[in-house]
N, C-alpha and C. Protein backbone atom coordinates (compact mmCIF):
# COMPACT_ATOMS: atom_id res chain seq x y z
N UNK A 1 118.08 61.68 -8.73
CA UNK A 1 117.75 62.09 -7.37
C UNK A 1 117.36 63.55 -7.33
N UNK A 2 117.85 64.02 -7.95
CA UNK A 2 118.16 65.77 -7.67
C UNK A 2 116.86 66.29 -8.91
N UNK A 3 115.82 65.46 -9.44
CA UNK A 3 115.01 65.45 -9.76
C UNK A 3 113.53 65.43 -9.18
N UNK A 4 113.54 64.40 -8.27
CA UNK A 4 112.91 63.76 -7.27
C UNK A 4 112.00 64.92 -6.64
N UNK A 5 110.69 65.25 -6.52
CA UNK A 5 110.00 65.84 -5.73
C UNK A 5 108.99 65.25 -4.69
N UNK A 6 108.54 65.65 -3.83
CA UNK A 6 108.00 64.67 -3.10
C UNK A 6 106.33 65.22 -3.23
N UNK A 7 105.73 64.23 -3.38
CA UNK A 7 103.90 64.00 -3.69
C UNK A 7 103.15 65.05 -2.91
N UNK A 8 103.29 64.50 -1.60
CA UNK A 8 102.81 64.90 -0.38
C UNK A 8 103.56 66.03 0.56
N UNK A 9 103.89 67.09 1.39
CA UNK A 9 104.00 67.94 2.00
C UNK A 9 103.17 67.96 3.23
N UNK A 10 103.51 68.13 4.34
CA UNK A 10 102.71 68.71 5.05
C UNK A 10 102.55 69.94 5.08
N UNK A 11 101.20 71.04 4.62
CA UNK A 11 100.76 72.19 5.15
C UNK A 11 101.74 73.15 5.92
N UNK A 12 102.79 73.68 5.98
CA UNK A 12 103.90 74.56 7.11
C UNK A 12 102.51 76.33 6.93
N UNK A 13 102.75 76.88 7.88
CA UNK A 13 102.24 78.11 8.06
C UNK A 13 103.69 78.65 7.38
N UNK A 14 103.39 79.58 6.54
CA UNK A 14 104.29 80.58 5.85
C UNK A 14 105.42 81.32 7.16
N UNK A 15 105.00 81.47 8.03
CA UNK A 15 105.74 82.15 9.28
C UNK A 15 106.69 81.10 10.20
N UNK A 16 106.27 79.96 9.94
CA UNK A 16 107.27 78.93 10.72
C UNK A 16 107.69 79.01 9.52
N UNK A 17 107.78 78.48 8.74
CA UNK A 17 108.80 77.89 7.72
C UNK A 17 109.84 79.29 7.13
N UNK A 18 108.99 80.23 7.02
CA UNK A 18 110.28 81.48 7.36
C UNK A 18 111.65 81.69 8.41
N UNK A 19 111.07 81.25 9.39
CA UNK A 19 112.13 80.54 10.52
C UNK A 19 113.15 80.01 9.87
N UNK A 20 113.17 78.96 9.15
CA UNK A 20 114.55 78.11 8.45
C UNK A 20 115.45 78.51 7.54
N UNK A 21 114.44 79.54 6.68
CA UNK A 21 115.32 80.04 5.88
C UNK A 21 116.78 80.32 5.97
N UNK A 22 117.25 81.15 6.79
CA UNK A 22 118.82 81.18 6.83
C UNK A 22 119.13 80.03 7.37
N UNK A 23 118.59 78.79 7.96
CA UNK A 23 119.47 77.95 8.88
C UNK A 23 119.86 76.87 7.35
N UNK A 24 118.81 77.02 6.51
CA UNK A 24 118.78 76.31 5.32
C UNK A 24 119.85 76.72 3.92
N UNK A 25 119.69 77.76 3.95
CA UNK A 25 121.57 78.29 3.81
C UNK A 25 122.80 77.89 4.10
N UNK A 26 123.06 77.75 5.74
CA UNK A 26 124.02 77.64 6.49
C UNK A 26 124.25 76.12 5.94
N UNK A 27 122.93 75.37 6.11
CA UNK A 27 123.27 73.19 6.09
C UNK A 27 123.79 73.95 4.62
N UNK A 28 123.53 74.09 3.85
CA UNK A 28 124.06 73.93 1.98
C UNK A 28 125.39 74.31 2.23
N UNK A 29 125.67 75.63 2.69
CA UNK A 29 127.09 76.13 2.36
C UNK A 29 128.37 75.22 3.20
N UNK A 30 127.21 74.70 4.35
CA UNK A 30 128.11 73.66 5.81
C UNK A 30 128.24 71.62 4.72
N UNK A 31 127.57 71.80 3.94
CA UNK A 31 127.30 70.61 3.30
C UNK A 31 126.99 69.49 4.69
N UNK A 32 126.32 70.41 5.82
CA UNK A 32 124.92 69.63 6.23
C UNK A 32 124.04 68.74 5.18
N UNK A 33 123.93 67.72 5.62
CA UNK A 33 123.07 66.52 4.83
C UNK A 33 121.64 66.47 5.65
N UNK A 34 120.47 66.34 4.82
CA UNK A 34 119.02 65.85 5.35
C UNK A 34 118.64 65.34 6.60
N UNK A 35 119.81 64.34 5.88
CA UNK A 35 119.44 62.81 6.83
C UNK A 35 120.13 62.97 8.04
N UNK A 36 121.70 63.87 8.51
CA UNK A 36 121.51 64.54 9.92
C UNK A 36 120.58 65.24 10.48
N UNK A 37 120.02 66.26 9.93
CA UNK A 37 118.99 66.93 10.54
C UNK A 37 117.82 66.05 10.85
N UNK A 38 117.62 65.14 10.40
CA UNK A 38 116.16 64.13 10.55
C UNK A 38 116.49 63.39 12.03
N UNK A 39 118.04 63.08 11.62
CA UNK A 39 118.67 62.07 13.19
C UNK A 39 118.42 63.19 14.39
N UNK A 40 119.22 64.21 13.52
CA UNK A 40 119.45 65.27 15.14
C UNK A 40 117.64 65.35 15.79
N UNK A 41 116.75 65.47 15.00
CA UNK A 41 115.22 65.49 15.68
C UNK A 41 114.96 64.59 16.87
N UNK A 42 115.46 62.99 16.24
CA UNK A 42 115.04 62.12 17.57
C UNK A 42 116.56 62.60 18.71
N UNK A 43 117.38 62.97 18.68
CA UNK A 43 117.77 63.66 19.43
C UNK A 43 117.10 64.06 20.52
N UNK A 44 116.63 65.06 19.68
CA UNK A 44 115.75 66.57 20.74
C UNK A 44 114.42 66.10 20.97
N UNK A 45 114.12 65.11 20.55
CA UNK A 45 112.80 64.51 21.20
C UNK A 45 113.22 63.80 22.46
N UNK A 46 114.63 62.98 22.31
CA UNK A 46 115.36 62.46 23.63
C UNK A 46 115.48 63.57 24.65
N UNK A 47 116.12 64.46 24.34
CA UNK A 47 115.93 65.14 25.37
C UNK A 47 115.03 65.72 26.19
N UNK A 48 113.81 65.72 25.13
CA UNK A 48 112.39 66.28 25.29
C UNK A 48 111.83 64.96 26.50
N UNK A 49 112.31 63.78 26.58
CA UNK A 49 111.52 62.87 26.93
C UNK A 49 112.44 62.25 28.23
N UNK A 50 113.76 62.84 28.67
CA UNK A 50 114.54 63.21 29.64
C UNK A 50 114.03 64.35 30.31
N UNK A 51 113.76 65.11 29.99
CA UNK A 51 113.29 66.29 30.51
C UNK A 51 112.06 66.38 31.50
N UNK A 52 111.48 65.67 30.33
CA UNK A 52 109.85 64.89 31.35
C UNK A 52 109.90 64.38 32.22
N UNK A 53 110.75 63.18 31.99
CA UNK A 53 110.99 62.25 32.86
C UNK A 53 111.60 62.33 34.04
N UNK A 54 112.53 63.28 34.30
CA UNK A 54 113.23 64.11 35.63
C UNK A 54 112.14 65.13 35.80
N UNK A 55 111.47 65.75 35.90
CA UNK A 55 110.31 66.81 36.09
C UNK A 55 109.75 66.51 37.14
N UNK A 56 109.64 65.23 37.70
CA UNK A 56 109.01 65.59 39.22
C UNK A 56 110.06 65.63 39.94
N UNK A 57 111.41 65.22 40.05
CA UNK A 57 112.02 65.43 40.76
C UNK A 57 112.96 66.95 40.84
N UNK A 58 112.94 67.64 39.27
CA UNK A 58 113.29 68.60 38.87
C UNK A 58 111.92 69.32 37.98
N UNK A 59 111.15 69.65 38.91
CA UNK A 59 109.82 70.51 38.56
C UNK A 59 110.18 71.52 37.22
N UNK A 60 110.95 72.32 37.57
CA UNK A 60 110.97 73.09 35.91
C UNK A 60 111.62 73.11 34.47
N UNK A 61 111.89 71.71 35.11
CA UNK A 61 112.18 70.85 34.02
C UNK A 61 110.60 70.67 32.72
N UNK A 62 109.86 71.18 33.75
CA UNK A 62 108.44 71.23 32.51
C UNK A 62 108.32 72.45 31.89
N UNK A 63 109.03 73.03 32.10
CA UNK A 63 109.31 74.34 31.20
C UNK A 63 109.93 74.79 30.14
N UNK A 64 110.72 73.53 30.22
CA UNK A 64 111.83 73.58 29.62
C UNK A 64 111.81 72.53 28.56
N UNK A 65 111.19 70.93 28.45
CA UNK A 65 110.76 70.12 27.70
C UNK A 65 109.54 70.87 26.51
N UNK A 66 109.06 71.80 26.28
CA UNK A 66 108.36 71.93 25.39
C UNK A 66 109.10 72.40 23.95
N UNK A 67 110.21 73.31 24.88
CA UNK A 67 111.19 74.04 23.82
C UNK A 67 111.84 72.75 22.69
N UNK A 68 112.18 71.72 23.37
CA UNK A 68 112.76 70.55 22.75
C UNK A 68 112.02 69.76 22.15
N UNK A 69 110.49 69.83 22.46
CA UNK A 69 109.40 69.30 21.38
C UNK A 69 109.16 69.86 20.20
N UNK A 70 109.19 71.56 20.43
CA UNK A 70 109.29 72.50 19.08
C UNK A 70 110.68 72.35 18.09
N UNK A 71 111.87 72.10 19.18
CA UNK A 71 112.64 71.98 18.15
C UNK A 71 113.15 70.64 17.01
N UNK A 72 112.33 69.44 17.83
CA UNK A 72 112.31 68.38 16.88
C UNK A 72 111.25 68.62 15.95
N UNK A 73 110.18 69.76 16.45
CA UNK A 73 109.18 69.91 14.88
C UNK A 73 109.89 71.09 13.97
N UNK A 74 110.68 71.83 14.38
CA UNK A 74 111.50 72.36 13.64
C UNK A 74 112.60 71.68 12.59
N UNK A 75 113.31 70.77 13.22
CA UNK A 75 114.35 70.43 12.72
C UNK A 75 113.29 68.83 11.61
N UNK A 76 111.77 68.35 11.97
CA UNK A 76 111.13 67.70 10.71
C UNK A 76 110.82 68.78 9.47
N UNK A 77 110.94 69.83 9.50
CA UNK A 77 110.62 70.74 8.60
C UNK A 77 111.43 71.38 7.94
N UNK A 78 112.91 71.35 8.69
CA UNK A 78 114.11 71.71 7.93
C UNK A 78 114.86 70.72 7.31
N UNK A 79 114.88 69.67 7.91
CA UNK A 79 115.44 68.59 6.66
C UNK A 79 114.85 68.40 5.35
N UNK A 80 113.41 68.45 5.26
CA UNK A 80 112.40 68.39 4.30
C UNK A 80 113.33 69.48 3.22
N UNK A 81 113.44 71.05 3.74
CA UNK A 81 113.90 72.53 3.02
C UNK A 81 115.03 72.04 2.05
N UNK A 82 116.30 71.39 3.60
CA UNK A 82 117.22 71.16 2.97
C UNK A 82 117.31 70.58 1.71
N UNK A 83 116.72 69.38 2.01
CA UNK A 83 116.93 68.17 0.61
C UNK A 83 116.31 68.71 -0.97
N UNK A 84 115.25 69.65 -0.21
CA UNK A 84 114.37 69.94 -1.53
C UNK A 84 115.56 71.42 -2.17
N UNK A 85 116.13 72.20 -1.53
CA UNK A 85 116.77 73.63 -1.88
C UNK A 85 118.29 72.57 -2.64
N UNK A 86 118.64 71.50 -1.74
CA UNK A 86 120.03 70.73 -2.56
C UNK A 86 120.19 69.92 -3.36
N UNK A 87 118.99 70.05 -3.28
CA UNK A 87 118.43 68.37 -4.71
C UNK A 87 118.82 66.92 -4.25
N UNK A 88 118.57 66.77 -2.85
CA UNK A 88 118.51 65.71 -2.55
C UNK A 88 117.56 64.95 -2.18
N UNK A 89 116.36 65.60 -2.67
CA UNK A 89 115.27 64.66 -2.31
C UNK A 89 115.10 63.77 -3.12
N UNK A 90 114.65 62.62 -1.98
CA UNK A 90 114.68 61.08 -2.57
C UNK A 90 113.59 60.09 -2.10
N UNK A 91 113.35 59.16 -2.58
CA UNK A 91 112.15 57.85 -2.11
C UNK A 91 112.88 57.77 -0.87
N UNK A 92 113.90 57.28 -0.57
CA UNK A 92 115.23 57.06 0.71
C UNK A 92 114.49 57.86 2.15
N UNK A 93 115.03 59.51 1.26
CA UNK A 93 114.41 60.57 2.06
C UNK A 93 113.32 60.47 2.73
N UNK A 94 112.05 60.10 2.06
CA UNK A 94 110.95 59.98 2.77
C UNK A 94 110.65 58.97 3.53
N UNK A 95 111.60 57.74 3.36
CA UNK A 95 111.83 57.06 4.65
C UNK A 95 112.01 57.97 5.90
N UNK A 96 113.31 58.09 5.60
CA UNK A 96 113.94 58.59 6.86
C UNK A 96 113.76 60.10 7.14
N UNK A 97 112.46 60.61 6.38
CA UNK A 97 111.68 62.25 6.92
C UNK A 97 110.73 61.38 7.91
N UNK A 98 110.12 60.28 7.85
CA UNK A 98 108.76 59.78 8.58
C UNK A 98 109.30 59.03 9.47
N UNK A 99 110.87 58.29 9.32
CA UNK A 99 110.55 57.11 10.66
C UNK A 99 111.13 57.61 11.65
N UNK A 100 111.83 58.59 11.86
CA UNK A 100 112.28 59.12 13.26
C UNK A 100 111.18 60.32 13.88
N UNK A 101 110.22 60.59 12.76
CA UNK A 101 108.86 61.15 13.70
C UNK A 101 108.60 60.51 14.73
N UNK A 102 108.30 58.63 14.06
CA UNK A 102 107.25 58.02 14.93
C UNK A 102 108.18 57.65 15.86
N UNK A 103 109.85 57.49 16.00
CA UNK A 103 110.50 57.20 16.99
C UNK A 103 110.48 58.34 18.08
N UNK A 104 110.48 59.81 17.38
CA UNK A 104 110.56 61.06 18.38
C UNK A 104 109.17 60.79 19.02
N UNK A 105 107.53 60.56 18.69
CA UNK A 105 106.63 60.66 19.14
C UNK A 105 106.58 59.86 20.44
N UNK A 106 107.31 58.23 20.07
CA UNK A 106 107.00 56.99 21.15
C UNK A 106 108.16 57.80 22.64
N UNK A 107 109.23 58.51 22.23
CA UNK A 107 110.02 59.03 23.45
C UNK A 107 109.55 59.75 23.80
N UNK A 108 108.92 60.88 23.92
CA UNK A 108 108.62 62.05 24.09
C UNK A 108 107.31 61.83 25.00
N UNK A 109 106.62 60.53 24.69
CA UNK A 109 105.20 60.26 25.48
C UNK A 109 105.58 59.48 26.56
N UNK A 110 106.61 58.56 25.96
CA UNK A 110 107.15 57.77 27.52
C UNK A 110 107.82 58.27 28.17
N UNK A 111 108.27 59.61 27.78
CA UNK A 111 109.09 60.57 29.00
C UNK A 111 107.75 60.85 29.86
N UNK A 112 106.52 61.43 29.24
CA UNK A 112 105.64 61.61 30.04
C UNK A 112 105.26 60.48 30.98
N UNK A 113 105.05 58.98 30.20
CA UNK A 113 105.06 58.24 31.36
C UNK A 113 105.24 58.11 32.73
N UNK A 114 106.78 58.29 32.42
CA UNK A 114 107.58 57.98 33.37
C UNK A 114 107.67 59.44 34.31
N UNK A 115 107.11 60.26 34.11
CA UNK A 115 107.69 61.88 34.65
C UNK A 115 107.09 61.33 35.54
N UNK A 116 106.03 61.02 36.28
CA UNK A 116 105.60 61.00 37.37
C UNK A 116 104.43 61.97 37.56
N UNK A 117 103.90 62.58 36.67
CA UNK A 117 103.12 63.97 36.56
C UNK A 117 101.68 63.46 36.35
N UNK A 118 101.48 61.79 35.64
CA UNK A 118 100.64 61.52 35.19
C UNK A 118 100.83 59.95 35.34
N UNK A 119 99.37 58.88 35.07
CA UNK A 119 99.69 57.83 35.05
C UNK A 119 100.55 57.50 33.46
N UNK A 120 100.51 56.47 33.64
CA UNK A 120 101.57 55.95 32.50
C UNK A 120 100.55 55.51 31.36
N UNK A 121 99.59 54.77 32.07
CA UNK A 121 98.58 54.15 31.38
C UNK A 121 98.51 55.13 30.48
N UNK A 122 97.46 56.13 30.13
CA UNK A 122 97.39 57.52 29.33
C UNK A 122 98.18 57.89 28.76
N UNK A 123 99.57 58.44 28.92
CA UNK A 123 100.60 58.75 27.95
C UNK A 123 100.91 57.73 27.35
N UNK A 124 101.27 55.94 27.93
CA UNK A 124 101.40 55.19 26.55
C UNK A 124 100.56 54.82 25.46
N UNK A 125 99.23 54.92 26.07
CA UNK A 125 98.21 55.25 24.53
C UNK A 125 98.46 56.12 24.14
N UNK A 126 98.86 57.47 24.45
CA UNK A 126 98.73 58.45 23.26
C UNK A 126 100.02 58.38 22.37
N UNK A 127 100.96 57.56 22.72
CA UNK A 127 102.11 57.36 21.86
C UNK A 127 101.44 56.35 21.12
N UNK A 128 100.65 55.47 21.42
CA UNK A 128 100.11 54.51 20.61
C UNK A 128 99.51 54.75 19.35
N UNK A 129 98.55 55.83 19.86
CA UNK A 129 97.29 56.63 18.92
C UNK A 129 98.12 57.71 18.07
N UNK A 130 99.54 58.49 18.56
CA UNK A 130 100.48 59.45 17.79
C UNK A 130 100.71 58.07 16.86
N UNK A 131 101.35 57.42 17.14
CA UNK A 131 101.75 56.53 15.77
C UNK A 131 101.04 55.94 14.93
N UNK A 132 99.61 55.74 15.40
CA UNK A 132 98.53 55.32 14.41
C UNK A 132 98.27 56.11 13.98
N UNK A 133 97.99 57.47 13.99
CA UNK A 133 97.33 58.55 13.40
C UNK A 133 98.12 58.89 12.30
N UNK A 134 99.70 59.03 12.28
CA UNK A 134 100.46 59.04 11.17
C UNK A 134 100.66 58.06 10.63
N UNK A 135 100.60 56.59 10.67
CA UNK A 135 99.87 55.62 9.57
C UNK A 135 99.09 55.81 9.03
N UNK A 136 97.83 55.84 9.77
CA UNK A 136 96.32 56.43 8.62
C UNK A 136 96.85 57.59 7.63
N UNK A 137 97.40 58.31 8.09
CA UNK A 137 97.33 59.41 7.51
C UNK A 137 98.62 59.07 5.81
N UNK A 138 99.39 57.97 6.44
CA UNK A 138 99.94 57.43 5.17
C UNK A 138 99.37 56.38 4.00
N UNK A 139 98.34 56.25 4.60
CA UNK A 139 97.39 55.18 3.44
C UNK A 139 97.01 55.91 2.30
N UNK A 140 96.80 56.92 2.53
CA UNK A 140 96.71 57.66 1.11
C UNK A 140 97.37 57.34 0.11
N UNK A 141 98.30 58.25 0.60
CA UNK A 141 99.66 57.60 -0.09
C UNK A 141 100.05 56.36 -0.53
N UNK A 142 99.89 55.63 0.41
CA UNK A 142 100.11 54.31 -0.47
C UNK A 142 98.99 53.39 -1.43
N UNK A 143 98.03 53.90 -1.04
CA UNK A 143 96.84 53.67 -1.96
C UNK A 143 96.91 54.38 -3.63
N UNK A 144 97.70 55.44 -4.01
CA UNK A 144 97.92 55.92 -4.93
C UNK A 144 96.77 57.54 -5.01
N UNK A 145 96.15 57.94 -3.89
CA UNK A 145 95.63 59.45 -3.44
C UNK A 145 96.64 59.82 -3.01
N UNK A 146 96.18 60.72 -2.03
CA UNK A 146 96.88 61.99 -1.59
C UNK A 146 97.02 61.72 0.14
N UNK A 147 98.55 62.04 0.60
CA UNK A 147 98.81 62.08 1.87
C UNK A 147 97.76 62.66 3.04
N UNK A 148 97.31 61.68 4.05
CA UNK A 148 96.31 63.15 4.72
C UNK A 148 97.26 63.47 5.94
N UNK A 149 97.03 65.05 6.52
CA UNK A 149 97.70 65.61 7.36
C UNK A 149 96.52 66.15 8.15
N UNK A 150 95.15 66.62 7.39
CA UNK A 150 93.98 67.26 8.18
C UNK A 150 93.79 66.26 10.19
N UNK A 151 93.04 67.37 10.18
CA UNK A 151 92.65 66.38 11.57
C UNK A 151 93.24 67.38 12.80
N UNK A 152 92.64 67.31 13.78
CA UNK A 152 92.91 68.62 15.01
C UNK A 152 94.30 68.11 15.50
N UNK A 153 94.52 66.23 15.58
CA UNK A 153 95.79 66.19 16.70
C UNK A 153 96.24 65.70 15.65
N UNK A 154 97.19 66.54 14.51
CA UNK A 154 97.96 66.35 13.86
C UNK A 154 99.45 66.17 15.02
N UNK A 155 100.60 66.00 13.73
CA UNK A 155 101.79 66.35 15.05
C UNK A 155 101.87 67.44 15.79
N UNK A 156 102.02 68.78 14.99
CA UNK A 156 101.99 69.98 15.12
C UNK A 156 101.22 70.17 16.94
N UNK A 157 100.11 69.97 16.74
CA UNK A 157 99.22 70.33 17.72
C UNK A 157 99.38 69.40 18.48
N UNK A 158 99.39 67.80 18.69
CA UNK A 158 100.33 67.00 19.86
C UNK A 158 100.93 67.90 20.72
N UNK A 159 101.73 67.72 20.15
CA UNK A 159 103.13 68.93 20.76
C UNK A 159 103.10 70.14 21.77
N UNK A 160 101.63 70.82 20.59
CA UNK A 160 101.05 72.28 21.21
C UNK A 160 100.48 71.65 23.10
N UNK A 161 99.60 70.50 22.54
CA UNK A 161 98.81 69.91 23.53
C UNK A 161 99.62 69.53 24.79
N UNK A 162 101.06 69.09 24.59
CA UNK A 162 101.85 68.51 25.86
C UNK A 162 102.35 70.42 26.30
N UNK A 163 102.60 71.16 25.43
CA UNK A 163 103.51 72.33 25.93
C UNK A 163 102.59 72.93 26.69
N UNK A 164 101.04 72.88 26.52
CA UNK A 164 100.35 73.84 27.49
C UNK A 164 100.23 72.76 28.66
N UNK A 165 100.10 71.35 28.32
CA UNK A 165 99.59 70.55 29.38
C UNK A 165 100.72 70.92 30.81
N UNK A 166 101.97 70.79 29.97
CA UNK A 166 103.15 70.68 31.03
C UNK A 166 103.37 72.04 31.77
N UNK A 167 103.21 73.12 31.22
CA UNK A 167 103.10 74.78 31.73
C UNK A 167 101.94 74.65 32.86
N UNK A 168 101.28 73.74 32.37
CA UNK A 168 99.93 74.25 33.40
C UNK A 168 99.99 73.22 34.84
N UNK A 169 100.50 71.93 34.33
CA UNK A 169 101.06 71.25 35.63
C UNK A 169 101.77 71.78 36.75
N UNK A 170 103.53 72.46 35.63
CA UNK A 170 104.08 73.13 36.63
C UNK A 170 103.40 74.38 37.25
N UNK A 171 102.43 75.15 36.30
CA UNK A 171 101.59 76.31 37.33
C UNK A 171 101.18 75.62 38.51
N UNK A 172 100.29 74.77 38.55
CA UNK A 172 99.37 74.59 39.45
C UNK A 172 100.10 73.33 40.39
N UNK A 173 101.66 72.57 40.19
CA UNK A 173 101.78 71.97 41.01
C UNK A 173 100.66 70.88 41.00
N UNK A 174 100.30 70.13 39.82
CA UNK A 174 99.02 68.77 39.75
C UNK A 174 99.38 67.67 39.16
N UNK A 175 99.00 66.29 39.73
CA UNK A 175 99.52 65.50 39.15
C UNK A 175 98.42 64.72 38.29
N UNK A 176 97.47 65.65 38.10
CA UNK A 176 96.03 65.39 37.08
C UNK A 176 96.13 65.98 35.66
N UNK A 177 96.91 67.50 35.59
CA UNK A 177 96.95 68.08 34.37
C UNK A 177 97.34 67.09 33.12
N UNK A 178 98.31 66.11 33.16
CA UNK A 178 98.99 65.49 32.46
C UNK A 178 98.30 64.11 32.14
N UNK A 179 97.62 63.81 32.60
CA UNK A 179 96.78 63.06 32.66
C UNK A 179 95.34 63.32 31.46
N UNK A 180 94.82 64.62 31.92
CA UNK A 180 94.18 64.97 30.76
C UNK A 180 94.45 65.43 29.80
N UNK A 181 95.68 65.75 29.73
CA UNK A 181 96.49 65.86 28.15
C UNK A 181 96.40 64.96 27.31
N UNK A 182 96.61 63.82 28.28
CA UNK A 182 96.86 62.71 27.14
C UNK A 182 95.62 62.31 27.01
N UNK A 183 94.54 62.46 27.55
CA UNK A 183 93.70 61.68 27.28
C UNK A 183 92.94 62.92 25.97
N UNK A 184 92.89 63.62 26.04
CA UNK A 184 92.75 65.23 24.95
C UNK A 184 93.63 64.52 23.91
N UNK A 185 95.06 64.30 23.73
CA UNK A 185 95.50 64.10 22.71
C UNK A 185 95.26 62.58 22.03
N UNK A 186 94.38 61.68 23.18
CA UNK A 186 93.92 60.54 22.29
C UNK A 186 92.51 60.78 22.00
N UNK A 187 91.87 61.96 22.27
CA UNK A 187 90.60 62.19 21.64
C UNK A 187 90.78 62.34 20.39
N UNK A 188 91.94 63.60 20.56
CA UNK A 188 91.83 64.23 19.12
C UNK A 188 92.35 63.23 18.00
N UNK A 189 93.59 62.32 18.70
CA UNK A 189 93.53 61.30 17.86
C UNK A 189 92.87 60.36 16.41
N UNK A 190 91.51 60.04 18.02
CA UNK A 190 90.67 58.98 17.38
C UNK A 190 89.80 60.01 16.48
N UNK A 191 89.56 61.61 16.69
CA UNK A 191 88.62 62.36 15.46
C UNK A 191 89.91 62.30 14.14
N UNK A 192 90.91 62.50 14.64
CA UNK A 192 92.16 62.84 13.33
C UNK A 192 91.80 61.62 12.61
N UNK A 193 91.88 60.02 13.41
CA UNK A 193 92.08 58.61 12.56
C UNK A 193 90.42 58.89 11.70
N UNK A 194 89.79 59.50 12.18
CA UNK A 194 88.27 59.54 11.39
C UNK A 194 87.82 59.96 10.26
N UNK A 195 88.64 61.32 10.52
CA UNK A 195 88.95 62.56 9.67
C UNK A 195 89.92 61.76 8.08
N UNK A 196 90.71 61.58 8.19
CA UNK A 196 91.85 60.65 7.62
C UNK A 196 90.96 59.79 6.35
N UNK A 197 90.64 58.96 7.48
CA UNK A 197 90.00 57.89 6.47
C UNK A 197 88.93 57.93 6.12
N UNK A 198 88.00 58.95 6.22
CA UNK A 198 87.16 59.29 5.16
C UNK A 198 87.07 59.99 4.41
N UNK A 199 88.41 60.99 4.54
CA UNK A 199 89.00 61.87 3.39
C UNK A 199 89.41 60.80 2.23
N UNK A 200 90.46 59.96 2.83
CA UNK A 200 90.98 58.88 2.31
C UNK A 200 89.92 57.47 1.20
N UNK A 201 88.91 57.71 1.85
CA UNK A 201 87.82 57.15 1.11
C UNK A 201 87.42 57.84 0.19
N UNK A 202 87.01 59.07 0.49
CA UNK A 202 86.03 59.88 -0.85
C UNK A 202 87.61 59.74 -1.99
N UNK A 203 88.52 60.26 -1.85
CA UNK A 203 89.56 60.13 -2.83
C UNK A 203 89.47 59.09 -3.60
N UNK A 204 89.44 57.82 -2.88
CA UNK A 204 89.32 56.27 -3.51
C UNK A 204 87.99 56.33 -4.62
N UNK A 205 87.14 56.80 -3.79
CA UNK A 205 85.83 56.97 -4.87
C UNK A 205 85.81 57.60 -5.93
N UNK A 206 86.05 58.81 -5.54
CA UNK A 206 86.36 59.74 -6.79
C UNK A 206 87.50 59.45 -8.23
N UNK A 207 88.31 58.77 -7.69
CA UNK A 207 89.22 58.01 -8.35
C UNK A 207 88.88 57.30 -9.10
N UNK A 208 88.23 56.38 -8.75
CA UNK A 208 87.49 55.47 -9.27
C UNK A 208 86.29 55.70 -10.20
């Protein structure tokens, strides 16, 4: 196990992932395990998707749901640190680094649903299109290439996309802003699923 490296990575900017450093300390010396920090994420996506979801009746409650979207992309990037700094990275691991993404993604959009800020229709495609986009982006991988992460509505930028959408709702008091969020984050989507699999192709070729 404590051998084990993992293929694929997603891309971190040198300045977020500086962020963890001491918290990645603390899990080793706390004998914090991975696989809490991966759980605690859909956590804070729950709350992220509570947060939403009370927001019309508790308006700055949209102020406050973005912080809890950053910190479930925080806490996918510190379990990754952990396992790799304690030697616990594992095949296991990369289960359970990827499947509480796509569980944090499907809450976090049906909080939007349900917030009342936007139709529903729109935010449940873009939970649709968030979870397809990180499939495509795992065919690589399982094809025997390389993981893809490229593409504008990666997770990262999802995220970015609901935190300005929801700031700008509560600015302006609209029940349209949210609406074109999602429909922005199933654009970028369907260019990401594009992007993906024709990266994902030339690899196959070249391979070959």
């Amino acid at each position: 196990m404590g051998d084990y490296r993992p293929t694929s990575r997603r891309p971190i900017a040198d300045m977020f992932r500086a962020t963890a450093h001491g918290a990645v300390q603390v899990c080793l010396r706390a004998g914090i395990h991975a696989d809490f920090i991966s759980y605690f994420s859909m956590i804070a996506a729950a709350v992220a998707a509570v947060a939403f979801w009370q927001s019309h009746r508790v308006p700055w409650l949209l102020l406050i749901a973005p912080a809890f979207c950053y910190l479930r992309l925080w806490c996918n990037m510190l379990d990754g640190m952990v396992a790799l700094a304690g030697g616990k990275a594992s095949l296991r691991g990369e289960i359970l680094n990827d499947l509480p993404d796509r569980v944090s993604d499907v809450l976090i959009f049906a909080g939007v649903a349900r917030s009342g800020w936007c139709s529903p229709f729109p935010a449940y495609w873009a939970a649709i299109f968030a979870v397809l986009t990180a499939y495509v982006g795992l065919f690589g991988q399982a094809v025997g290439v390389q993981r893809e992460f490229s593409g504008v509505m990666a997770k990262p930028w999802r995220m970015v996309a609901l935190h300005v959408g929801a700031w700008l709702a509560f600015l302006f008091q609209s029940e349209s802003v949210l609406d074109w969020t999602c429909y922005v984050v199933i654009a970028g989507c369907v260019q990401t699923i594009a992007v993906r699999l024709r990266r994902i192709m030339n690899a196959l070729r070249s391979k070959s």
